[in-house]
Protein backbone atom coordinates (compact mmCIF):
# COMPACT_ATOMS: atom_id res chain seq x y z
CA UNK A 1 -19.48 17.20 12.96
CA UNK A 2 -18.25 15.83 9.52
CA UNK A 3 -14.44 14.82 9.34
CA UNK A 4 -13.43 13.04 5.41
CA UNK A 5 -17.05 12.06 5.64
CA UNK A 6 -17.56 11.40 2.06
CA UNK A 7 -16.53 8.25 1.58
CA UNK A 8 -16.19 8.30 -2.48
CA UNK A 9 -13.22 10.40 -1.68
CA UNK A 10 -9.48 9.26 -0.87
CA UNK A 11 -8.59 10.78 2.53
CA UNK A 12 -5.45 11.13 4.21
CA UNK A 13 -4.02 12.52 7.33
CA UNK A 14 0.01 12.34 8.62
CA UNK A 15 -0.35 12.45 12.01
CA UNK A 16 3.15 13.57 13.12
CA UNK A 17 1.99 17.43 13.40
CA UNK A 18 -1.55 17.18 13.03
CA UNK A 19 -3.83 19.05 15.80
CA UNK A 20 -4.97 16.67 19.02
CA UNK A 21 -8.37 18.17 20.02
CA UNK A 22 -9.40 17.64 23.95
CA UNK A 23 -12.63 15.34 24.97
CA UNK A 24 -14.78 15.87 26.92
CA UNK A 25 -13.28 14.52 29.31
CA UNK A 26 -9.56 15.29 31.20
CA UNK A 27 -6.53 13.91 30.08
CA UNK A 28 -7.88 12.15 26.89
CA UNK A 29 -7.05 13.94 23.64
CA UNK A 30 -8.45 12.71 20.11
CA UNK A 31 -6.94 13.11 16.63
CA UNK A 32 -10.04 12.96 14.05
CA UNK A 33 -9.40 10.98 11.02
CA UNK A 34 -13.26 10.69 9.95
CA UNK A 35 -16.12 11.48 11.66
CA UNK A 36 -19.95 11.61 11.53
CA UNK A 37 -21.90 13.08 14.69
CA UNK A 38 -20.82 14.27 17.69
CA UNK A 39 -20.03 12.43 20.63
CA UNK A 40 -22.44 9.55 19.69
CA UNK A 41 -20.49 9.52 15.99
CA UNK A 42 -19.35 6.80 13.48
CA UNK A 43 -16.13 7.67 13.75
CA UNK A 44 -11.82 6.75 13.40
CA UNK A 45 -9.81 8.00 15.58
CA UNK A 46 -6.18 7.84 17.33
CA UNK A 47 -6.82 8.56 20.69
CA UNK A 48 -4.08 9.57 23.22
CA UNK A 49 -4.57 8.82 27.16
CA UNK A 50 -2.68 10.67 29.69
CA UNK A 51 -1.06 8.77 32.52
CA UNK A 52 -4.01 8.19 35.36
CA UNK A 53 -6.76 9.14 33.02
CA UNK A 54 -9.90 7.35 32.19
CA UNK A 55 -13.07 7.58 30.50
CA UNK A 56 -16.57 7.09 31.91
CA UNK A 57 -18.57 3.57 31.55
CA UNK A 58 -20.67 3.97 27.60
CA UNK A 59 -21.52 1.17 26.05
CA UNK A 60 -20.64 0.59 21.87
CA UNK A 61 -24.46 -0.57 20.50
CA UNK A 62 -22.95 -0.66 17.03
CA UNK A 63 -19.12 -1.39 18.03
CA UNK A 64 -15.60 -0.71 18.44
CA UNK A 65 -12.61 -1.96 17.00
CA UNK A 66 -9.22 -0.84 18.56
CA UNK A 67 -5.33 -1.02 18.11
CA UNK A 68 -2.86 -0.11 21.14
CA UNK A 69 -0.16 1.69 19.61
CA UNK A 70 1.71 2.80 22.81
CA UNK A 71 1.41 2.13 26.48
CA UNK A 72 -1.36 -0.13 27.94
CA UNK A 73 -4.85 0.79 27.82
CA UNK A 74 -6.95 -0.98 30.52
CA UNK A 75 -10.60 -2.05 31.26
CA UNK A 76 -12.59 -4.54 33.46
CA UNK A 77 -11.72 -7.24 30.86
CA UNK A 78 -7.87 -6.65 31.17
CA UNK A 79 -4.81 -4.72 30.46
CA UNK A 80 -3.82 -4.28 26.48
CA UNK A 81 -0.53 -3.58 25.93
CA UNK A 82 1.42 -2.28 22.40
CA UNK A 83 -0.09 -4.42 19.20
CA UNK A 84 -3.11 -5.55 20.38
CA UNK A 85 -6.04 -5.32 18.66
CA UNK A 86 -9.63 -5.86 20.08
CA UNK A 87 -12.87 -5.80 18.88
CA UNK A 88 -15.90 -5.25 21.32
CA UNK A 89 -18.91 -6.17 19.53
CA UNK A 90 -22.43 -4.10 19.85
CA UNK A 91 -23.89 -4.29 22.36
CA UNK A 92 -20.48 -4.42 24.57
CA UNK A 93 -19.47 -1.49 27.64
CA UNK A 94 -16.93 -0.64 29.62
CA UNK A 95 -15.04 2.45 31.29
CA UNK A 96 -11.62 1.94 30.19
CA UNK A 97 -8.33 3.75 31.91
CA UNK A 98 -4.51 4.25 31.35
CA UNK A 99 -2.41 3.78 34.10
CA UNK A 100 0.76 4.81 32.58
CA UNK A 101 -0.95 6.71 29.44
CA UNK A 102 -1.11 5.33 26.13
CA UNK A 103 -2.46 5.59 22.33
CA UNK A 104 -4.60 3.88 20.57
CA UNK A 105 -6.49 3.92 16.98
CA UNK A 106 -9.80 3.14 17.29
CA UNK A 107 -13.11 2.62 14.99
CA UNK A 108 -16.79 2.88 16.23
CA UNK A 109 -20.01 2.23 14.80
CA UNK A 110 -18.61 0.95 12.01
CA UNK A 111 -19.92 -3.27 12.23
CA UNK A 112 -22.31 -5.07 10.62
CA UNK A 113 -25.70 -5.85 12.88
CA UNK A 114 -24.97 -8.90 12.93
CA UNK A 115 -21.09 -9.64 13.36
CA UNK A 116 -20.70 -10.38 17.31
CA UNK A 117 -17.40 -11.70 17.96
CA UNK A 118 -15.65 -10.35 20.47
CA UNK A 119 -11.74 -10.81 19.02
CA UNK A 120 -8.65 -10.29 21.18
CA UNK A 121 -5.69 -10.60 19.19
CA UNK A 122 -1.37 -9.50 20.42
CA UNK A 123 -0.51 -9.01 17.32
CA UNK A 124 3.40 -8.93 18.71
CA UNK A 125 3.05 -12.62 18.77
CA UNK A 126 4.66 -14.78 16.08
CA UNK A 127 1.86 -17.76 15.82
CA UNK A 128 -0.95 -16.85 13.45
CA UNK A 129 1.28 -15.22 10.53
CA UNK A 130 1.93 -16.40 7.15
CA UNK A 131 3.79 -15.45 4.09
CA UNK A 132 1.40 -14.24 1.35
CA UNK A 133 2.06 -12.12 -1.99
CA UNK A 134 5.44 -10.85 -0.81
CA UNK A 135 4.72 -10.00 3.01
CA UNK A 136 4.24 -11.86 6.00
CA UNK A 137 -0.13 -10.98 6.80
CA UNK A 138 -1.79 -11.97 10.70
CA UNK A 139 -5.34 -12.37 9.83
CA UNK A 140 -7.01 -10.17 12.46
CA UNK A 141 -10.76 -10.41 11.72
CA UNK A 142 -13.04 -11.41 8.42
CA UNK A 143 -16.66 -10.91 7.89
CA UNK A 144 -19.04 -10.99 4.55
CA UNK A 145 -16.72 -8.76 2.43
CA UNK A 146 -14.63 -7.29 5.64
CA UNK A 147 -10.99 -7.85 5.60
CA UNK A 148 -9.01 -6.99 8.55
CA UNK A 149 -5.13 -7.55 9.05
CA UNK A 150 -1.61 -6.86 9.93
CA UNK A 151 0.95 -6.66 7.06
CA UNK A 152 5.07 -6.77 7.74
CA UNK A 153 6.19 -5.88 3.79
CA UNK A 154 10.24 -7.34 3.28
CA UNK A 155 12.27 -4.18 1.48
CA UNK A 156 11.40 -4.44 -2.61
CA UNK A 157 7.73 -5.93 -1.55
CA UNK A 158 4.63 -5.66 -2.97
CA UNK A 159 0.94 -7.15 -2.31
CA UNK A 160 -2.18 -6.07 -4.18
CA UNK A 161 -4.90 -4.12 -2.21
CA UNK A 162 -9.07 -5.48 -3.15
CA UNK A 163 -10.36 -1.93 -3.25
CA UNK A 164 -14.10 -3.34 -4.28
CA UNK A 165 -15.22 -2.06 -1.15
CA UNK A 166 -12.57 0.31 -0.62
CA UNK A 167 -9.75 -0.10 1.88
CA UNK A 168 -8.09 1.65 4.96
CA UNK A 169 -4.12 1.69 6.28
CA UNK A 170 -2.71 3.08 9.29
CA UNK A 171 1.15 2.74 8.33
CA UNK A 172 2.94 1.67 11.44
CA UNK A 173 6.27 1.51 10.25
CA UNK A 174 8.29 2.22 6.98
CA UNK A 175 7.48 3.57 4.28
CA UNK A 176 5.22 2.87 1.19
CA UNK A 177 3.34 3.77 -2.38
CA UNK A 178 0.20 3.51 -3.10
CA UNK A 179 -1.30 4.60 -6.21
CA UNK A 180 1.67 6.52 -6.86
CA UNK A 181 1.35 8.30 -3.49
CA UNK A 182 3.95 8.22 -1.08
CA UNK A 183 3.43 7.52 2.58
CA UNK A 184 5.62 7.58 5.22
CA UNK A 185 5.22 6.09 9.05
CA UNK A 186 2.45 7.62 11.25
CA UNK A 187 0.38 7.86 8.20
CA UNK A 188 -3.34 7.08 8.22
CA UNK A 189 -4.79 7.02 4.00
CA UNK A 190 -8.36 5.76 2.87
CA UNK A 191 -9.43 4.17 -0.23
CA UNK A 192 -12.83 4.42 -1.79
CA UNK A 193 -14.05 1.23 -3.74
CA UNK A 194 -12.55 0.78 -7.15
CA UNK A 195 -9.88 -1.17 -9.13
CA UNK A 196 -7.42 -3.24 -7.46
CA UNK A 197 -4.29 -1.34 -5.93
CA UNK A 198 -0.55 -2.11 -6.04
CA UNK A 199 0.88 -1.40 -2.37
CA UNK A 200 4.73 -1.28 -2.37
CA UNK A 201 7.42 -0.63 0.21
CA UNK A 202 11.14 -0.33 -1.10
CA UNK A 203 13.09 -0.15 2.27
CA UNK A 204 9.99 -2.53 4.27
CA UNK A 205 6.89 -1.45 6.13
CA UNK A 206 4.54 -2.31 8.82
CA UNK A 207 0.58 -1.41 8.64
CA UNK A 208 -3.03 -2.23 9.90
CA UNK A 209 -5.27 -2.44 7.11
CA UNK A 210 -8.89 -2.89 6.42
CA UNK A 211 -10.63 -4.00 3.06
CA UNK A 212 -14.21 -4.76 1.94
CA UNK A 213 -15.86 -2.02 4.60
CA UNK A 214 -16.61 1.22 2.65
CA UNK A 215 -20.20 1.88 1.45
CA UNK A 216 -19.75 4.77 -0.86
């Protein structure tokens, strides 16, 4: 299966009204926003858990990186509620549930061999945030040219995107341009490498983004 594989292309995908397909498993529905293989597949996705549903144990032997956006999503390592973001390094397994159902956006087999930190992170909390370029940033994860954080963007805002290795957004809240596209909330756009991109948000915003990871 190939989903916006090639990665010298922009890709974009507004997931209010976009099509959920089933796993293989009951209860757990996936929305594909890039994908290469099957069910062993380096792959983002937003995945939505029913109440009471679970998936079986698998292990991630090149990684997963995950953001709860609704609900709490559970595993033998604890319960992670709305904001949190997690990163289970290669190697790592578990057989996660929701008890209550819940979504999350998650990335796998997408780390370097040898970045093993596992990272735990509510990013609901206010330590660890700080004002930079016109929005308030929480550092989530760096590694070699990797880039990964939350960014709250004040109304009139604007920061400056590194695109040398491309970059990623899942916009949260808000509104923003990009490149003189406009993106509105529940918005999920990718950036192959190139200049340096102006992101602005004239009523505020609220996004994940990730820089420095694309390989084109």
């Amino acid at each position: 299966m190939r989903v916006n594989a090639d990665l010298t292309k922009p890709a974009r995908l507004d997931v209010a009204g976009a099509q959920w397909t089933p796993s293989p498993l009951p209860g757990v529905d996936r929305l594909m926003l890039d994908r290469v293989g099957d069910e062993v597949a380096r792959a983002t996705t937003i995945v939505r858990y029913a109440r009471g549903s679970r998936f079986t144990a698998h292990s991630h032997d090149a990684g997963e990186e995950f953001l709860v956006l609704d609900g709490v999503f559970s595993d033998a390592s604890g319960d992670f509620g709305p904001g949190s973001y997690v990163r289970n390094p290669p190697g790592s397994a578990h057989a996660p549930w929701s008890e209550n159902g819940c979504t999350i956006f998650v990335k796998l087999r997408q780390f370097d061999d040898n970045d093993r930190a596992r990272i735990v992170i509510d990013t609901t909390r206010q330590e660890g945030w700080r004002e930079e370029n016109g929005a308030s940033i929480r550092p989530l994860h760096e590694y070699g040219a990797e880039r990964v954080f939350m960014a709250r963007l004040a109304p009139g805002a604007e920061i400056m995107l590194d695109l040398a290795g491309g970059a990623e957004m899942l916009l949260l809240e808000g509104a923003v341009t990009a490149g003189g596209e406009s993106a509105a909330a529940q918005s999920w756009l990718r950036f192959p490498p190139g200049k340096a991109l102006a992101l602005k948000s004239a009523a505020g915003a609220r996004a994940w983004i990730k820089t420095g990871h694309i390989n084109a």
